[in-house]
PDB file of N, CA and C in Angstrom:
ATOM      1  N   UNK A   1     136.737 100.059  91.631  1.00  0.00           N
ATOM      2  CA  UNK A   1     135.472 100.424  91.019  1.00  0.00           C
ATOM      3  C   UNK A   1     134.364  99.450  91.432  1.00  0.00           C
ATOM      4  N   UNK A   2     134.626  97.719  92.065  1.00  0.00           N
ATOM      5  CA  UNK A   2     133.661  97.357  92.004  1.00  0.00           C
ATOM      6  C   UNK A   2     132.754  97.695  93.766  1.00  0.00           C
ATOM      7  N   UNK A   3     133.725  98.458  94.378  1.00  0.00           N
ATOM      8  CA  UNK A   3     132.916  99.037  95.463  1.00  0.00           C
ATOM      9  C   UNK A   3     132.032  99.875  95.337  1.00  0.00           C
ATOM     10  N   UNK A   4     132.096 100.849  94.024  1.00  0.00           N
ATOM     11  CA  UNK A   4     131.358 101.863  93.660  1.00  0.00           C
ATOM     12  C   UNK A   4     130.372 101.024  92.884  1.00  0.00           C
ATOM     13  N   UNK A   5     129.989 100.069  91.946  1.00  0.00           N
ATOM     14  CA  UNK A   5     129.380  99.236  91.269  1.00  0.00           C
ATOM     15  C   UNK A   5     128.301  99.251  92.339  1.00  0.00           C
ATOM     16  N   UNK A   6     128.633  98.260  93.731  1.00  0.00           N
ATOM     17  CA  UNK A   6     127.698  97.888  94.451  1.00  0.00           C
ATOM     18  C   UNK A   6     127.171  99.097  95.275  1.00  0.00           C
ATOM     19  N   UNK A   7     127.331 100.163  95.352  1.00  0.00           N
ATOM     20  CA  UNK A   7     126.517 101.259  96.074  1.00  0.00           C
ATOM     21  C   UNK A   7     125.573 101.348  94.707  1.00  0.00           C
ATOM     22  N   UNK A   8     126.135 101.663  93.916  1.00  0.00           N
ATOM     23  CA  UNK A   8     124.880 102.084  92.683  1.00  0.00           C
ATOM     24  C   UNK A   8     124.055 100.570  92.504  1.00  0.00           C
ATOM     25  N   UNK A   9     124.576  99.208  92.917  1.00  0.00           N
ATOM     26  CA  UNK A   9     123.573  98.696  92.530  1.00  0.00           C
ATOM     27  C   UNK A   9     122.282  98.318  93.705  1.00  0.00           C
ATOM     28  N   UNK A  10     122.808  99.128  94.998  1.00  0.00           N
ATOM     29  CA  UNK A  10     122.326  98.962  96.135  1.00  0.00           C
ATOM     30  C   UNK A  10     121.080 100.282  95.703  1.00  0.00           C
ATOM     31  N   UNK A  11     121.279 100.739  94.716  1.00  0.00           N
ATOM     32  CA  UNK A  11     120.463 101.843  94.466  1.00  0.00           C
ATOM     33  C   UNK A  11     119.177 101.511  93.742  1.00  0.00           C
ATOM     34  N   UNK A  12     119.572 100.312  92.486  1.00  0.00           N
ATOM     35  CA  UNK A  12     119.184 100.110  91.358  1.00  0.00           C
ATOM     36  C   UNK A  12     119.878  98.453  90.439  1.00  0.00           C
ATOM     37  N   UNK A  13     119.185  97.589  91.621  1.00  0.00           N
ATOM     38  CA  UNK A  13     119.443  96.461  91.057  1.00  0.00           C
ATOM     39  C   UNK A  13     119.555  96.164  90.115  1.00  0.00           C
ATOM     40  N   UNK A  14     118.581  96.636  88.941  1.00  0.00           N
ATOM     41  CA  UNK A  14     118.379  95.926  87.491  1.00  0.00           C
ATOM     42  C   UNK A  14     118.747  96.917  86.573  1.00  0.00           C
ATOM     43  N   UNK A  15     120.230  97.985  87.009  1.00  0.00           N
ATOM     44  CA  UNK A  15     120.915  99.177  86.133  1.00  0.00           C
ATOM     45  C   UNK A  15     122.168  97.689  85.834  1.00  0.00           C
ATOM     46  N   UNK A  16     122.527  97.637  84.173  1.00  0.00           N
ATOM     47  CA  UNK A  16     123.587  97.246  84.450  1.00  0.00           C
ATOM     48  C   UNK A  16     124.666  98.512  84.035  1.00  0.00           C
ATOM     49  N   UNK A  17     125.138  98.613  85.444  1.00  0.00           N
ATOM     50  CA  UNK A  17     126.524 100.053  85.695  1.00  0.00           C
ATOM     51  C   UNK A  17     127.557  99.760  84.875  1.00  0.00           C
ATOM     52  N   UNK A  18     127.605  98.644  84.259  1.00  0.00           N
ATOM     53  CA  UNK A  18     128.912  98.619  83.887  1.00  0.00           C
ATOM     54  C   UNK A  18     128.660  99.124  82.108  1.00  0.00           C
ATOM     55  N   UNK A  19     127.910  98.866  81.761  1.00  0.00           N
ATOM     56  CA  UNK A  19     127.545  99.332  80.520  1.00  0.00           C
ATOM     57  C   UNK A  19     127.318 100.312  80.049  1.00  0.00           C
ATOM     58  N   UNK A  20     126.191 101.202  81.236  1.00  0.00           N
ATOM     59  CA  UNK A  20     125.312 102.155  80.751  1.00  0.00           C
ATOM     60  C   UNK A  20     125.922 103.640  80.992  1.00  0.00           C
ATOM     61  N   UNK A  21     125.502 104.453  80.395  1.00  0.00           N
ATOM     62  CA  UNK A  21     125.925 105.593  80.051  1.00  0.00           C
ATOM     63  C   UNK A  21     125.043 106.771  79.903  1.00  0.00           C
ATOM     64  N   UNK A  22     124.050 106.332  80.265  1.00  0.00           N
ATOM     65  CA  UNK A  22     122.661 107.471  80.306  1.00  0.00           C
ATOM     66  C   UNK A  22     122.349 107.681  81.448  1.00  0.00           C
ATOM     67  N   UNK A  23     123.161 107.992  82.825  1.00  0.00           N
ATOM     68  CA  UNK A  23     122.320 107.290  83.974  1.00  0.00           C
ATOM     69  C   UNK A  23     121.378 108.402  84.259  1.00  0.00           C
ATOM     70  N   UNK A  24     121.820 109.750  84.041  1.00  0.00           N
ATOM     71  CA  UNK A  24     121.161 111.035  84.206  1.00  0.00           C
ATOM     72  C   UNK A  24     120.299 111.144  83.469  1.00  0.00           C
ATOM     73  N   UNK A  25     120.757 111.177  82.064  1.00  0.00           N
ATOM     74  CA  UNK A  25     119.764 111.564  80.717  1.00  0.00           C
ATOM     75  C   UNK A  25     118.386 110.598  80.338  1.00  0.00           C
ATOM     76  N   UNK A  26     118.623 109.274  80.800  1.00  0.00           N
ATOM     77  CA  UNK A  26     117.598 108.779  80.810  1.00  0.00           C
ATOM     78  C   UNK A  26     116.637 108.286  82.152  1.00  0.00           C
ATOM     79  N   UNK A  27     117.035 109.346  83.244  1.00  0.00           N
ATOM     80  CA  UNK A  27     116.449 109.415  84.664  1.00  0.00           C
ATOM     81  C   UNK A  27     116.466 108.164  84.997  1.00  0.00           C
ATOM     82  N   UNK A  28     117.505 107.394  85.439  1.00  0.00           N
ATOM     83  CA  UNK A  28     117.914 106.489  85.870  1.00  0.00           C
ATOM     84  C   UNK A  28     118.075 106.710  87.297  1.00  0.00           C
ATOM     85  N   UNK A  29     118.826 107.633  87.805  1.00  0.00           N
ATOM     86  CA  UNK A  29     118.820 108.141  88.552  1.00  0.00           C
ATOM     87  C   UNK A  29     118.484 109.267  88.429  1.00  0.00           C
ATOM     88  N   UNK A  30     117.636 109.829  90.340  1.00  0.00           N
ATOM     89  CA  UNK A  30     117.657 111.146  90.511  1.00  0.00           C
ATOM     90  C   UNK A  30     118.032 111.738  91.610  1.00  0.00           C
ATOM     91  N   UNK A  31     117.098 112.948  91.694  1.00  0.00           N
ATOM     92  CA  UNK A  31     118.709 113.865  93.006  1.00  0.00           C
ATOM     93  C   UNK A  31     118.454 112.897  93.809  1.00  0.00           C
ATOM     94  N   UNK A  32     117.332 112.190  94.609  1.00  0.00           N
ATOM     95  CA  UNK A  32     117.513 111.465  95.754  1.00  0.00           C
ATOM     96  C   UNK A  32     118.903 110.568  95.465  1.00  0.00           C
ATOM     97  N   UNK A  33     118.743 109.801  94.473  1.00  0.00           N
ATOM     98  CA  UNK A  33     119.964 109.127  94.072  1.00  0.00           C
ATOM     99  C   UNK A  33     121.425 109.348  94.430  1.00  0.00           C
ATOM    100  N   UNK A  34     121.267 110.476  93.777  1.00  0.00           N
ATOM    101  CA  UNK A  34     122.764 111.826  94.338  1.00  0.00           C
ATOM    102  C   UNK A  34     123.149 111.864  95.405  1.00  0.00           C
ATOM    103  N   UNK A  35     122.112 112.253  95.857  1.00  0.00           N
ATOM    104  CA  UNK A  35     122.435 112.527  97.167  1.00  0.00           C
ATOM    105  C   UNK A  35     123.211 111.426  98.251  1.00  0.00           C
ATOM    106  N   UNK A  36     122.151 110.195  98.066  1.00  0.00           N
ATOM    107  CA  UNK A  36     122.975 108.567  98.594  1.00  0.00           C
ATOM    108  C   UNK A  36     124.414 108.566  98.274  1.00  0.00           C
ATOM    109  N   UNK A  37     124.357 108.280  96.581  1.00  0.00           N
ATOM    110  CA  UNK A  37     125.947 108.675  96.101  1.00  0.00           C
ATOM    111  C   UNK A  37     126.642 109.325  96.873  1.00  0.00           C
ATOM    112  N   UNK A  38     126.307 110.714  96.666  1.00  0.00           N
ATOM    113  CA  UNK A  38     127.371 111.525  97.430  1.00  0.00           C
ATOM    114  C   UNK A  38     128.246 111.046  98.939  1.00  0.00           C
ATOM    115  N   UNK A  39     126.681 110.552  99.201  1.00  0.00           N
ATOM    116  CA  UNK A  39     127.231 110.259 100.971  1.00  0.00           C
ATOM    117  C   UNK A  39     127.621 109.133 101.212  1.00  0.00           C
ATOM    118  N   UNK A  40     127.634 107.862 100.249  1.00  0.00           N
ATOM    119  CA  UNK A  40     127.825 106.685 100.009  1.00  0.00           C
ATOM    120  C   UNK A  40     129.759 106.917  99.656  1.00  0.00           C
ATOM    121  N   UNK A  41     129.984 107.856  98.584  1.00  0.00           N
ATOM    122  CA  UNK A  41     130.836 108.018  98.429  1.00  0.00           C
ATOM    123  C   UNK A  41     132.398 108.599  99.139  1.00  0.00           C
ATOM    124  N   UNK A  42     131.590 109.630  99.765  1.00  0.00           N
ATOM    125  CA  UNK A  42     131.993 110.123 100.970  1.00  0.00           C
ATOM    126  C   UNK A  42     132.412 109.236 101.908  1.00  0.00           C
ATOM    127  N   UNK A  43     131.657 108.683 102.713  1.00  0.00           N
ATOM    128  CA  UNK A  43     132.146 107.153 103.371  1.00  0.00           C
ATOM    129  C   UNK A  43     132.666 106.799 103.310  1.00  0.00           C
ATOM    130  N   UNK A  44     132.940 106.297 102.306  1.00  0.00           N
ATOM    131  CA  UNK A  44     133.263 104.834 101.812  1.00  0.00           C
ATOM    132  C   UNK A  44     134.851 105.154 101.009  1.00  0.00           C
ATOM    133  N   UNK A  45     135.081 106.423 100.506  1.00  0.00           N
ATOM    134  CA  UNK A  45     136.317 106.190  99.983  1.00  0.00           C
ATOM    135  C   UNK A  45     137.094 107.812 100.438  1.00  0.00           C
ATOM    136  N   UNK A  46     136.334 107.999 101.196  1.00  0.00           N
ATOM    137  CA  UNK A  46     136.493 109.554 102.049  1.00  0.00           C
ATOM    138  C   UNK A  46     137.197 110.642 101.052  1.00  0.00           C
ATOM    139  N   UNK A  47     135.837 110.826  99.930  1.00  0.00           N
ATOM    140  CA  UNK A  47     136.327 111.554  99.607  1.00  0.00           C
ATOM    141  C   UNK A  47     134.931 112.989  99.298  1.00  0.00           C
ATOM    142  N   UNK A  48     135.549 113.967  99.477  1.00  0.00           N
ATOM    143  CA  UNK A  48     133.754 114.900  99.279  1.00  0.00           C
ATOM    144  C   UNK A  48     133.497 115.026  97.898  1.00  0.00           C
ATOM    145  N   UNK A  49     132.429 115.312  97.557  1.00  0.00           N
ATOM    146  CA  UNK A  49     132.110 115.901  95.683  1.00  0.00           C
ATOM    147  C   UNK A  49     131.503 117.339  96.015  1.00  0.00           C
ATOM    148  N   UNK A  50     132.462 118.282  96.193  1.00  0.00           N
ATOM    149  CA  UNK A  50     132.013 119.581  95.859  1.00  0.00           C
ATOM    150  C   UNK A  50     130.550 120.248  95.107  1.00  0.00           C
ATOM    151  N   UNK A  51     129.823 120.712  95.257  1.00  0.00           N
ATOM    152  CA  UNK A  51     129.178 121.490  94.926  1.00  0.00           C
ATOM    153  C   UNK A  51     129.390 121.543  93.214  1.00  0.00           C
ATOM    154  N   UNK A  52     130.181 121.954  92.734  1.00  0.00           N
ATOM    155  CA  UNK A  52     130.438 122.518  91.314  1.00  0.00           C
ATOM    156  C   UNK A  52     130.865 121.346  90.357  1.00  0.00           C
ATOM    157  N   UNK A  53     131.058 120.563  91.156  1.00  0.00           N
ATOM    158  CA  UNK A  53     131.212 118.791  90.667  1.00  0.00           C
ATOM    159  C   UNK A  53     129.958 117.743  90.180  1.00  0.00           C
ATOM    160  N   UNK A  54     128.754 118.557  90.798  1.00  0.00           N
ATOM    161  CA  UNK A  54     127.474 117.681  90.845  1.00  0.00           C
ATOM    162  C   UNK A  54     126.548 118.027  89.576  1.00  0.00           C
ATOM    163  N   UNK A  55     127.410 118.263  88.477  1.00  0.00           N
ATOM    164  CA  UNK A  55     126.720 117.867  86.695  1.00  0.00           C
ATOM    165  C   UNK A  55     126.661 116.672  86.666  1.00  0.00           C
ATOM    166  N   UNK A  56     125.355 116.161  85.398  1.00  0.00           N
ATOM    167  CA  UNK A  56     125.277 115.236  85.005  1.00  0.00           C
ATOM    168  C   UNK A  56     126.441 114.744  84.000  1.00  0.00           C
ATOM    169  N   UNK A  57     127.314 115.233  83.762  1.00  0.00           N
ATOM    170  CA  UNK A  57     128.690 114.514  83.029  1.00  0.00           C
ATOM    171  C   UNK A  57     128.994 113.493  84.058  1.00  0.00           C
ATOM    172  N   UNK A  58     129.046 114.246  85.154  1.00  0.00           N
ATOM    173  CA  UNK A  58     129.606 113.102  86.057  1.00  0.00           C
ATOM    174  C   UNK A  58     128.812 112.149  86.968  1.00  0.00           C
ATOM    175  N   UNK A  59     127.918 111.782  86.247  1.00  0.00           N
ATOM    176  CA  UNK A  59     127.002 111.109  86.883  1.00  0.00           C
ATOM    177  C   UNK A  59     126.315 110.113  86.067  1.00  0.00           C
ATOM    178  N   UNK A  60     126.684 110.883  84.415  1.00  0.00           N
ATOM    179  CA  UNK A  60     125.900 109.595  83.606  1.00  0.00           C
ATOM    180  C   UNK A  60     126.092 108.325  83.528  1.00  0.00           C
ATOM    181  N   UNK A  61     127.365 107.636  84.291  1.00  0.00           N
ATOM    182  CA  UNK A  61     128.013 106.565  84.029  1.00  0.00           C
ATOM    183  C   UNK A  61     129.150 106.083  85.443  1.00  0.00           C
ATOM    184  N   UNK A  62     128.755 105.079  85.699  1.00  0.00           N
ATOM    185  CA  UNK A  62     129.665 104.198  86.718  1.00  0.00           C
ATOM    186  C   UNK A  62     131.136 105.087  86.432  1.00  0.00           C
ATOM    187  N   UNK A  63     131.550 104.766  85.192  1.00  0.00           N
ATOM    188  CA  UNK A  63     133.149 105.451  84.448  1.00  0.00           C
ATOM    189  C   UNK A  63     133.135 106.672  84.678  1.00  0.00           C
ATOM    190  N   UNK A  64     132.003 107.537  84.536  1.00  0.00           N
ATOM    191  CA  UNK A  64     132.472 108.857  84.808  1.00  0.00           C
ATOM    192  C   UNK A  64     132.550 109.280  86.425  1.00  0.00           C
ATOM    193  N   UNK A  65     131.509 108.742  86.714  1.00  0.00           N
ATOM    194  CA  UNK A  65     131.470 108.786  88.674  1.00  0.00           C
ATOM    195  C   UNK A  65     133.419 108.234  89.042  1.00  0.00           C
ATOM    196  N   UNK A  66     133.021 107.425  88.988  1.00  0.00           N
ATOM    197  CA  UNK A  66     134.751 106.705  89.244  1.00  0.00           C
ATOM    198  C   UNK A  66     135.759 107.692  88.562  1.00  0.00           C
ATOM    199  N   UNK A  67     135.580 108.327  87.267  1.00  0.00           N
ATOM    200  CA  UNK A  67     136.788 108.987  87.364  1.00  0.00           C
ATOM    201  C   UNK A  67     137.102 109.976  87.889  1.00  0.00           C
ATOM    202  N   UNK A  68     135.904 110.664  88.396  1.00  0.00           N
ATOM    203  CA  UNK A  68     135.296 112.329  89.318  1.00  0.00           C
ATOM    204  C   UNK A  68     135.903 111.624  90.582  1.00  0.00           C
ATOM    205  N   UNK A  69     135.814 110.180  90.935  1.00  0.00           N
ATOM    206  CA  UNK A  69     136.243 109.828  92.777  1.00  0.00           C
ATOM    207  C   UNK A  69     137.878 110.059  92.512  1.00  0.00           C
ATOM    208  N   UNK A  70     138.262 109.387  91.455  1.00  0.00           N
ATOM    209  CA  UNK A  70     139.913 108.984  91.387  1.00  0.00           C
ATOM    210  C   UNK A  70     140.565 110.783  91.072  1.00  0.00           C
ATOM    211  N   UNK A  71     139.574 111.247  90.758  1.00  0.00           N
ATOM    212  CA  UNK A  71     140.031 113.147  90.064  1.00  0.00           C
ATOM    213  C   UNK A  71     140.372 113.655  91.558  1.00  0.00           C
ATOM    214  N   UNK A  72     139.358 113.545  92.395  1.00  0.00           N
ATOM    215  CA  UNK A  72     139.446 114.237  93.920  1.00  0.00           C
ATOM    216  C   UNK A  72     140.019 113.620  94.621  1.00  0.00           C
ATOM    217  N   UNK A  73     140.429 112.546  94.724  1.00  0.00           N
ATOM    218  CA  UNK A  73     141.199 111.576  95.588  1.00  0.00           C
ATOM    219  C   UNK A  73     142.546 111.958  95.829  1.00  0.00           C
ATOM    220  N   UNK A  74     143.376 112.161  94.476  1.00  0.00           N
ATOM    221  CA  UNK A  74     144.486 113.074  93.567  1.00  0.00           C
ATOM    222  C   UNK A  74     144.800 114.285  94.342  1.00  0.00           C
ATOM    223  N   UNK A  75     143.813 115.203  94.631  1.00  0.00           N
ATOM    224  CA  UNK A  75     143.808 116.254  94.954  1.00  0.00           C
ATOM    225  C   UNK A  75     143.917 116.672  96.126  1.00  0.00           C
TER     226      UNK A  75
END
């Protein structure tokens, strides 16, 4: 997780990821954001995020991103 930490904080220095839980709801991030993610993620732990995957459940939080990577990884 702390590889995923530092892409989001490469995003948003002064988010602390490990805490927060609003990342969507309180426009912390946006689609540009996503989009990095996605492809950051992709990269980096080769894994894709589908289309039907890209709700804000899974995006509000370092924990939920990470558990959406470790869900598809599985798969």
């Amino acid at each position: 997780m702390d590889e995923l930490i530092e892409i989001l904080k490469d995003l948003h220095s002064d988010v602390d990821f490990d805490t927060c839980t609003t990342l969507i709801d309180d426009k912390i991030l946006d689609s540009f954001d996503i989009v990095s993610i996605v492809s950051e993620v992709n990269d980096r732990f080769d894994v894709a995020i589908p289309a039907k995957e890209l709700v804000p459940e899974n995006f509000n939080s370092a924990k939920a991103l990470w558990d959406l990577i470790t869900r598809l990884e599985e798969d």
